[in-house]
N, C-alpha and C. Protein backbone atom coordinates (compact mmCIF):
# COMPACT_ATOMS: atom_id res chain seq x y z
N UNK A 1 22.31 37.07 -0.95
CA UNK A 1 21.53 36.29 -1.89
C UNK A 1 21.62 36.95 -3.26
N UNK A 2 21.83 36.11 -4.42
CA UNK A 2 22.22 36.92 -5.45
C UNK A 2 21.02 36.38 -6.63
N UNK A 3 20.56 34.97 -6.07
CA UNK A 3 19.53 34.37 -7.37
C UNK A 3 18.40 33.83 -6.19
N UNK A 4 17.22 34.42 -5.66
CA UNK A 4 16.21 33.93 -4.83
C UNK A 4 15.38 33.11 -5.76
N UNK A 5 15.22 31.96 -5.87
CA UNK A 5 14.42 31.10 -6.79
C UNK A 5 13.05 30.61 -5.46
N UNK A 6 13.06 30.85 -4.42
CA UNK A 6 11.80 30.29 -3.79
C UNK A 6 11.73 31.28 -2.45
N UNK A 7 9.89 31.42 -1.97
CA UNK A 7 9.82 31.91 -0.44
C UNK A 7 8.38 31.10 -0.28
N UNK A 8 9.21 31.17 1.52
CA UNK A 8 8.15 31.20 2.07
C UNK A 8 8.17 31.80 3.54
N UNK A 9 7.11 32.20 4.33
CA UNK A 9 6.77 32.49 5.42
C UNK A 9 6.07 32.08 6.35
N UNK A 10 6.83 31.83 7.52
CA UNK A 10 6.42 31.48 8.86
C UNK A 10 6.15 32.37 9.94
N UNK A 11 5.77 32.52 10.69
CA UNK A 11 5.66 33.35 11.87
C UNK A 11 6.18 34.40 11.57
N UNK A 12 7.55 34.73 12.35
CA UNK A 12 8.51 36.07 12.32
C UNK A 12 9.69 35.64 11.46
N UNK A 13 9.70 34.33 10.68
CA UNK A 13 10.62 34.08 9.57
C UNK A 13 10.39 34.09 8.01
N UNK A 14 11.19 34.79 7.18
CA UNK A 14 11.55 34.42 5.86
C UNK A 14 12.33 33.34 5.56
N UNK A 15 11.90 32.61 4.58
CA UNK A 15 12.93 31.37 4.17
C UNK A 15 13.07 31.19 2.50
N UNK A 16 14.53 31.44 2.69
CA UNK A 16 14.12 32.35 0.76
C UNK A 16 15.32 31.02 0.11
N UNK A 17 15.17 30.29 -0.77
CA UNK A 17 15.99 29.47 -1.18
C UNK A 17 16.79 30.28 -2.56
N UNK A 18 18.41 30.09 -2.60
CA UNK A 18 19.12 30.80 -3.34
C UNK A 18 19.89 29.98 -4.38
N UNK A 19 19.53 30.18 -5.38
CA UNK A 19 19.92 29.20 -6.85
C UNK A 19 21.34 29.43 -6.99
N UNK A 20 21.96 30.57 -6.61
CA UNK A 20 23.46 31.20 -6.33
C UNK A 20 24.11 30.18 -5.72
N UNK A 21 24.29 30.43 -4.72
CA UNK A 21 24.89 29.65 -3.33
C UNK A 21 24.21 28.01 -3.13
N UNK A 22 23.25 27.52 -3.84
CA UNK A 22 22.46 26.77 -3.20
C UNK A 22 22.35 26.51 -2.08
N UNK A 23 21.64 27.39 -1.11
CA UNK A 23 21.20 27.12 -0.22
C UNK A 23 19.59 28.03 0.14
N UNK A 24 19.72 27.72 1.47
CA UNK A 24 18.64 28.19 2.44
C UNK A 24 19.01 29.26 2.89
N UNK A 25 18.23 30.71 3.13
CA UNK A 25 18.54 31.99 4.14
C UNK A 25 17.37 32.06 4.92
N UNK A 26 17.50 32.21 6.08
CA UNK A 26 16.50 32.61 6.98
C UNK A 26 16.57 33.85 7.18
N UNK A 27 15.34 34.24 7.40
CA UNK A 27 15.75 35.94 7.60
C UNK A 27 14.69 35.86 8.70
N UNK A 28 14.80 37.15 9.65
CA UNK A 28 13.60 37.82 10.43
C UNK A 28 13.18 38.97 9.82
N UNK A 29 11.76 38.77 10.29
CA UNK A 29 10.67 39.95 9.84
C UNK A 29 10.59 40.87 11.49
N UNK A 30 10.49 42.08 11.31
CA UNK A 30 10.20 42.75 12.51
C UNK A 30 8.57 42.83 12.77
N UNK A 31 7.92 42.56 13.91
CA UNK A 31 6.71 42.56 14.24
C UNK A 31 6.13 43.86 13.85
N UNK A 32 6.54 45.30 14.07
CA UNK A 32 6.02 45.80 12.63
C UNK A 32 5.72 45.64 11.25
N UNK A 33 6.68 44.34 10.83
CA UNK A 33 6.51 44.54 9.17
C UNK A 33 7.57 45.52 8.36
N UNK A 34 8.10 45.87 8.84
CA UNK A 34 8.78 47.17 8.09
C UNK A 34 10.95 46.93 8.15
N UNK A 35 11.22 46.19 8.75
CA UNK A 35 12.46 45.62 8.68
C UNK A 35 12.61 44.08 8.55
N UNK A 36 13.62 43.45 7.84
CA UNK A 36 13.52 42.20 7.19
C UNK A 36 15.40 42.05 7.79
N UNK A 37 15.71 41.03 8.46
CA UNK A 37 17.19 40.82 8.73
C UNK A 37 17.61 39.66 8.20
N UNK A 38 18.91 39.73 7.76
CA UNK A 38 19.20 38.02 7.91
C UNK A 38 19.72 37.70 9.19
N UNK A 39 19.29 36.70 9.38
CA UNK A 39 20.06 36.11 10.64
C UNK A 39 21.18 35.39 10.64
N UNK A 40 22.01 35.14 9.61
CA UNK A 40 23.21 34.75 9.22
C UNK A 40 22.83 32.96 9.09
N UNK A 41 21.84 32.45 9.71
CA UNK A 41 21.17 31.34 9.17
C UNK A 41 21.62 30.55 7.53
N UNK A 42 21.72 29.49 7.53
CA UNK A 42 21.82 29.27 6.11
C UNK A 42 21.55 27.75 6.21
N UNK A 43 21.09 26.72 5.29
CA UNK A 43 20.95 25.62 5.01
C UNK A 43 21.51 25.21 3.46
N UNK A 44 22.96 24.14 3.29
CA UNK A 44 23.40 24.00 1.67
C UNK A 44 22.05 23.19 1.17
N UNK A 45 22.30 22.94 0.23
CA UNK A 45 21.71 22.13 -0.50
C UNK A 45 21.92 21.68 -1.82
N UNK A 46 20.57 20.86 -2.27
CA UNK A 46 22.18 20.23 -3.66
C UNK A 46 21.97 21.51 -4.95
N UNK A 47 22.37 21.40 -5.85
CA UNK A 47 22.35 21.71 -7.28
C UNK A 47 20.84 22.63 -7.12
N UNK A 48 20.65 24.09 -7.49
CA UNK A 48 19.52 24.32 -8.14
C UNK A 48 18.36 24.26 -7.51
N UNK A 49 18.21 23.88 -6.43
CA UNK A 49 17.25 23.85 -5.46
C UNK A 49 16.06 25.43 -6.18
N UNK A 50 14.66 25.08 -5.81
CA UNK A 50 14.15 25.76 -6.33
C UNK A 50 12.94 26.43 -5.13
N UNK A 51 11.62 25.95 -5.05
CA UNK A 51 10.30 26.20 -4.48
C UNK A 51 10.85 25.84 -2.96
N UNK A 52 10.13 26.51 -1.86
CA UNK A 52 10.47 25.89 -0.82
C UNK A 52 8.54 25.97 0.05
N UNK A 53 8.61 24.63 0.85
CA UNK A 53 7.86 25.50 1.82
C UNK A 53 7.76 24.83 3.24
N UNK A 54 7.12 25.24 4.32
CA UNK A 54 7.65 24.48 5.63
C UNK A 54 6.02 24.90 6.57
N UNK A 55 6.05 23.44 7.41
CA UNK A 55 4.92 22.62 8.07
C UNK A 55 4.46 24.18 8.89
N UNK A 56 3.50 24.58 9.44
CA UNK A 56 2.91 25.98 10.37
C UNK A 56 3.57 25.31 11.56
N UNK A 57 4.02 24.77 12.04
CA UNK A 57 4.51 24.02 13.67
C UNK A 57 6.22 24.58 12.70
N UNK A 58 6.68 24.90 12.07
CA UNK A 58 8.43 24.66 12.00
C UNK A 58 8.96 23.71 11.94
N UNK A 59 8.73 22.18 11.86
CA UNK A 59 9.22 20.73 12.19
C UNK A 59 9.63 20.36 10.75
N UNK A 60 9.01 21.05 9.99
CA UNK A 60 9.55 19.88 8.70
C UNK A 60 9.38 21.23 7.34
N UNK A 61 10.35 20.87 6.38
CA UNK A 61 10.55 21.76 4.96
C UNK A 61 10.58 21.06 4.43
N UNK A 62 10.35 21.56 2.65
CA UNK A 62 10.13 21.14 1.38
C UNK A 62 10.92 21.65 0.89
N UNK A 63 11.81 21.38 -0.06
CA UNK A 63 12.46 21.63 -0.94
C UNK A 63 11.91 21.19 -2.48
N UNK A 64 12.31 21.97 -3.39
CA UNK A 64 12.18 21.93 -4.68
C UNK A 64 13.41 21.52 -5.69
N UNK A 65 13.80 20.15 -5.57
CA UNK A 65 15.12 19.85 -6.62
C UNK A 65 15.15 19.63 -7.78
N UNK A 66 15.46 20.71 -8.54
CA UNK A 66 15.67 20.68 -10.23
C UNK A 66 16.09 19.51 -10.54
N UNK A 67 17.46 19.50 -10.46
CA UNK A 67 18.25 18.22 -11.17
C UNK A 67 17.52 17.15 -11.28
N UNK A 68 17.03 16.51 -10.22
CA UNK A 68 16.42 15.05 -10.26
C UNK A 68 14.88 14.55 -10.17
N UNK A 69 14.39 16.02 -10.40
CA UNK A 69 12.92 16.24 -10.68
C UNK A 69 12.11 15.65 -9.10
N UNK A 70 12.70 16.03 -7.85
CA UNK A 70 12.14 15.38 -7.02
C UNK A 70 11.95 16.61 -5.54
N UNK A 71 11.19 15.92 -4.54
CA UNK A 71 11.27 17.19 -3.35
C UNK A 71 11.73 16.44 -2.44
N UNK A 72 12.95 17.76 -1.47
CA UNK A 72 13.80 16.88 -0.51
C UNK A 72 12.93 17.44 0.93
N UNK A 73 12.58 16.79 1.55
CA UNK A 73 12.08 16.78 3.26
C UNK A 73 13.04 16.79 4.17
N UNK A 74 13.01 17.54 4.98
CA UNK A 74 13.99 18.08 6.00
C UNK A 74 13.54 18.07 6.75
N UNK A 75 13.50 17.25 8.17
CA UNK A 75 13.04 17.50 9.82
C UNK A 75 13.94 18.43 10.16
N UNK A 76 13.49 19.35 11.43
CA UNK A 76 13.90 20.30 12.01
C UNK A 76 13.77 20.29 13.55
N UNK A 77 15.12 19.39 14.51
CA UNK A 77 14.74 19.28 15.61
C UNK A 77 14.84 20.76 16.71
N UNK A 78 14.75 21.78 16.46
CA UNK A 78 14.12 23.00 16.64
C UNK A 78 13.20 23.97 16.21
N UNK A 79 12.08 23.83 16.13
CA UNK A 79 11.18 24.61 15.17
C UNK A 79 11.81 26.03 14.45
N UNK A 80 11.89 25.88 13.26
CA UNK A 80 11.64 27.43 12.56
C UNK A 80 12.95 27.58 12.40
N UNK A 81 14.22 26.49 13.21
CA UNK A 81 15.56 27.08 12.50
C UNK A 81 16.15 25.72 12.40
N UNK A 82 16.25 26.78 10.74
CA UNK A 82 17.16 26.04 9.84
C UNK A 82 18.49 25.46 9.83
N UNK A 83 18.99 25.93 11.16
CA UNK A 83 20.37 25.40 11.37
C UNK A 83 20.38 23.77 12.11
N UNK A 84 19.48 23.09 12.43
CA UNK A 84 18.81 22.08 13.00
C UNK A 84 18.16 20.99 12.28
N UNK A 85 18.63 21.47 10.65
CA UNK A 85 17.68 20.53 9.76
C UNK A 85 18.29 19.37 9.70
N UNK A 86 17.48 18.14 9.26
CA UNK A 86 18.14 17.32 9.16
C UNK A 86 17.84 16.51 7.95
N UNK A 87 17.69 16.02 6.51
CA UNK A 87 17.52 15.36 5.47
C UNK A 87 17.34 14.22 5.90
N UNK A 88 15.46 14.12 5.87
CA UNK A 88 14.86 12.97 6.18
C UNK A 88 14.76 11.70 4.63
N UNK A 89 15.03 12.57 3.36
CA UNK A 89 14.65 11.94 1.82
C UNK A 89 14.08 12.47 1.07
N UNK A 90 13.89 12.25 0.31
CA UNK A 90 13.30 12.77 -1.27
C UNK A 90 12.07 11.73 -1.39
N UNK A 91 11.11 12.76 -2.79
CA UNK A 91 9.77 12.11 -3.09
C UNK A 91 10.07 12.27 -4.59
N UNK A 92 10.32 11.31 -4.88
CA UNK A 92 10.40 11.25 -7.03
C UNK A 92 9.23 11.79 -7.18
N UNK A 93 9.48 12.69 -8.54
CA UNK A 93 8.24 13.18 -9.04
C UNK A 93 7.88 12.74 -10.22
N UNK A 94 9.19 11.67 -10.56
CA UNK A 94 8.55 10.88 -11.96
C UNK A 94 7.46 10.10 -11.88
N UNK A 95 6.85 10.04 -11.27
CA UNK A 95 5.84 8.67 -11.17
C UNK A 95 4.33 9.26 -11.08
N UNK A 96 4.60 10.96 -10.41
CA UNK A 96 3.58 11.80 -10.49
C UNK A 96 3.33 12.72 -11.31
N UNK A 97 4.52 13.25 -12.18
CA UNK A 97 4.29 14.40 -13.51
C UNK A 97 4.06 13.23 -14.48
N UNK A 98 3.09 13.56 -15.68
CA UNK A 98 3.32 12.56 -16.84
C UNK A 98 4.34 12.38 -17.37
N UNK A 99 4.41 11.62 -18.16
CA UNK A 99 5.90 11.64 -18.97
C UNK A 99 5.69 12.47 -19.78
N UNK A 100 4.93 12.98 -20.72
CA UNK A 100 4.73 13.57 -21.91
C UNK A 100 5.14 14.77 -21.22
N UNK A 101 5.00 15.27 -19.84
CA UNK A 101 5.42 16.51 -19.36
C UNK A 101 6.51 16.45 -18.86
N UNK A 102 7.53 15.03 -18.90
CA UNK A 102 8.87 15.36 -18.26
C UNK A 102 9.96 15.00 -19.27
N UNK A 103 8.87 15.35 -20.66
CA UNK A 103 10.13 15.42 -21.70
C UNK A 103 11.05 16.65 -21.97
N UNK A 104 10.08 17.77 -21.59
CA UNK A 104 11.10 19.10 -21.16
C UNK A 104 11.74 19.25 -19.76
N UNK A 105 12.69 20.39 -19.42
CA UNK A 105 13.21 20.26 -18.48
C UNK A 105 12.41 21.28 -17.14
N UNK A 106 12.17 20.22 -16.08
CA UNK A 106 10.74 20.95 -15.57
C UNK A 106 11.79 21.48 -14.18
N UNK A 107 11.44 22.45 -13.64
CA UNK A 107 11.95 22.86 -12.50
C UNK A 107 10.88 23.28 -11.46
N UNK A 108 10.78 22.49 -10.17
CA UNK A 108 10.15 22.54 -9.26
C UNK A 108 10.02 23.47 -8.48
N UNK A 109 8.46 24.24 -8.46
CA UNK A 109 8.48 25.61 -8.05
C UNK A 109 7.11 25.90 -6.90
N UNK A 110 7.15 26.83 -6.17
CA UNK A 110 5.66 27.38 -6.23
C UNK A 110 4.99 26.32 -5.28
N UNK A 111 5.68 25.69 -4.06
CA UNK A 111 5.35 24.63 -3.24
C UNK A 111 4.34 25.29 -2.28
N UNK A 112 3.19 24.77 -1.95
CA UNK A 112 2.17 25.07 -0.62
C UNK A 112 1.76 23.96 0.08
N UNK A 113 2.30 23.19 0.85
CA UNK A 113 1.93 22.42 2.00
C UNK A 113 0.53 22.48 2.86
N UNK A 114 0.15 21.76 3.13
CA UNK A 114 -1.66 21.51 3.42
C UNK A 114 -0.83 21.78 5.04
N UNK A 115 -0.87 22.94 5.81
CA UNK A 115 -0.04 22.88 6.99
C UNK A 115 -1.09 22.19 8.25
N UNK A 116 -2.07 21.52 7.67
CA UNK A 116 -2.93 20.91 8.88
C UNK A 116 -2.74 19.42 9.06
N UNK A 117 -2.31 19.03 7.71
CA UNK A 117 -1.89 17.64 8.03
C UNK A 117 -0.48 17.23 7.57
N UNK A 118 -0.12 18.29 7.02
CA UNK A 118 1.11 18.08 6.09
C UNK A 118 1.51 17.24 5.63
N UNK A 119 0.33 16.84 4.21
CA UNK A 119 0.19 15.63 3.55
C UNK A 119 0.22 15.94 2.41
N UNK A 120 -0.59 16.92 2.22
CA UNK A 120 -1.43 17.27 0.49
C UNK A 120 -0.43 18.62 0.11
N UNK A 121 0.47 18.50 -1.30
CA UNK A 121 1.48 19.53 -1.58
C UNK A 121 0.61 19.70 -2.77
N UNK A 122 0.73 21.15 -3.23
CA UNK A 122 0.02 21.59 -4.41
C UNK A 122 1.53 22.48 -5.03
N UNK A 123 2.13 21.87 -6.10
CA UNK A 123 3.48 22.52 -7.02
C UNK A 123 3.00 23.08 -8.32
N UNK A 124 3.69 23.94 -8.98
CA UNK A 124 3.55 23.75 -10.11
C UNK A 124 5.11 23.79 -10.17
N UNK A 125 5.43 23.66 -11.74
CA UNK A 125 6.74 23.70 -12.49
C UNK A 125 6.73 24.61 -13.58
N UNK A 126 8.35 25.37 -13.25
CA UNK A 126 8.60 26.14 -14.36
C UNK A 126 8.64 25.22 -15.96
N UNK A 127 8.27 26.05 -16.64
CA UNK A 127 8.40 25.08 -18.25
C UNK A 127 7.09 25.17 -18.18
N UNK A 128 6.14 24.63 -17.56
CA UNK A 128 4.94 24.70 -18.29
C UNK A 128 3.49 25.08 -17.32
N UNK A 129 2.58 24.84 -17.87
CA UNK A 129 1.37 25.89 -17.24
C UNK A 129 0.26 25.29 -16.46
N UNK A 130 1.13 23.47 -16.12
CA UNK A 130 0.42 22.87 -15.04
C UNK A 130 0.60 23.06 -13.31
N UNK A 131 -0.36 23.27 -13.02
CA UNK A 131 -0.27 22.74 -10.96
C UNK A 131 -0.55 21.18 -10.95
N UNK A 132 0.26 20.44 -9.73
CA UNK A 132 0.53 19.36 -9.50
C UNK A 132 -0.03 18.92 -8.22
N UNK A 133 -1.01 18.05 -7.59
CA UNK A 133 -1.16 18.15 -5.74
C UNK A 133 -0.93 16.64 -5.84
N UNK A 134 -0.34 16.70 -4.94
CA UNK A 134 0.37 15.29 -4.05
C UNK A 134 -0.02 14.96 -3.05
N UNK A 135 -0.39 13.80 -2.57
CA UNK A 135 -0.61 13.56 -0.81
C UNK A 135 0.36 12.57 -0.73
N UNK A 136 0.83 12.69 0.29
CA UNK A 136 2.03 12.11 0.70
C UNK A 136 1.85 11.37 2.15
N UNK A 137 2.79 10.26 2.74
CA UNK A 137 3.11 10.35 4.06
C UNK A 137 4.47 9.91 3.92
N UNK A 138 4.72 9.75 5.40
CA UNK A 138 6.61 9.22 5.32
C UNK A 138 6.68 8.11 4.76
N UNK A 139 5.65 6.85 4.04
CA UNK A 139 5.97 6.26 3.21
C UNK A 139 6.48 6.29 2.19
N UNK A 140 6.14 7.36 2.18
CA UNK A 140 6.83 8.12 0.47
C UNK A 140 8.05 8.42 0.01
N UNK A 141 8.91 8.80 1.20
CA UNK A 141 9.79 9.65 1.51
C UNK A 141 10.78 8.12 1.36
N UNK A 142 11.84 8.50 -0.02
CA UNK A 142 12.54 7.31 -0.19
C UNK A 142 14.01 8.16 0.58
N UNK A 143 14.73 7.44 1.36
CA UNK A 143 16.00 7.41 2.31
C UNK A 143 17.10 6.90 1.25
């Protein structure tokens, strides 16, 4: 990993998104705490990918996509690995940032998922000094 632009943590996993490579790394944490591996794990993704974060069950991730100002959802028909994902769609975020705030170039960061219903996302964006919360369902989620 040479540019980590997002983390998050699950159980005994790291999931660090890389602005380099665009992709996904999974790593393991040792149940001590004190060793961090990669597991050779990886997920591509498009352009710039940024914030990441994923459901407490492992079933579903967030992505953070620069380019098109939007977040991509990923089912995961194995919990917790990433090699299993599958690109369920994207949620435009034009319709939810103002415009007056998507006249600069905003990059999607800093994602926390409501992991009890995994509905309500709280973002902010690089560029400026707002947080954003969303509730969502798979209606949302344009294919």
């Amino acid at each position: 990993m040479e540019k980590p632009t997002g983390i998050t943590w699950q159980g005994d996993n790291l999931y660090v998104t890389d602005s380099f490579d665009n992709s996904i790394h999974q790593l393991t944490v040792s149940s001590d705490r004190t060793t961090i591996t990669h597991t050779g794990n990886k997920l591509a993704l498009g352009f710039n990918s940024r914030g990441i974060t994923m459901s407490s069950d492992g079933k579903q991730l967030v992505i953070g996509n620069t380019p098109n100002l939007s977040l991509n959802v990923y089912f995961l028909t194995t919990p917790f690995d990433i090699t299993t994902a599958t690109y369920a769609g994207s949620i435009s975020l034009n319709n939810i940032i103002p415009s007056a705030d998507r006249s600069q170039t905003l990059l999607p960061n800093a994602l926390h998922i409501d992991n009890i219903t995994f509905q309500n996302l709280t973002f902010n964006c690089q560029n400026n000094d707002r947080a954003y919360y969303l509730t969502f369902d798979k209606e949302h989620i344009e294919m």
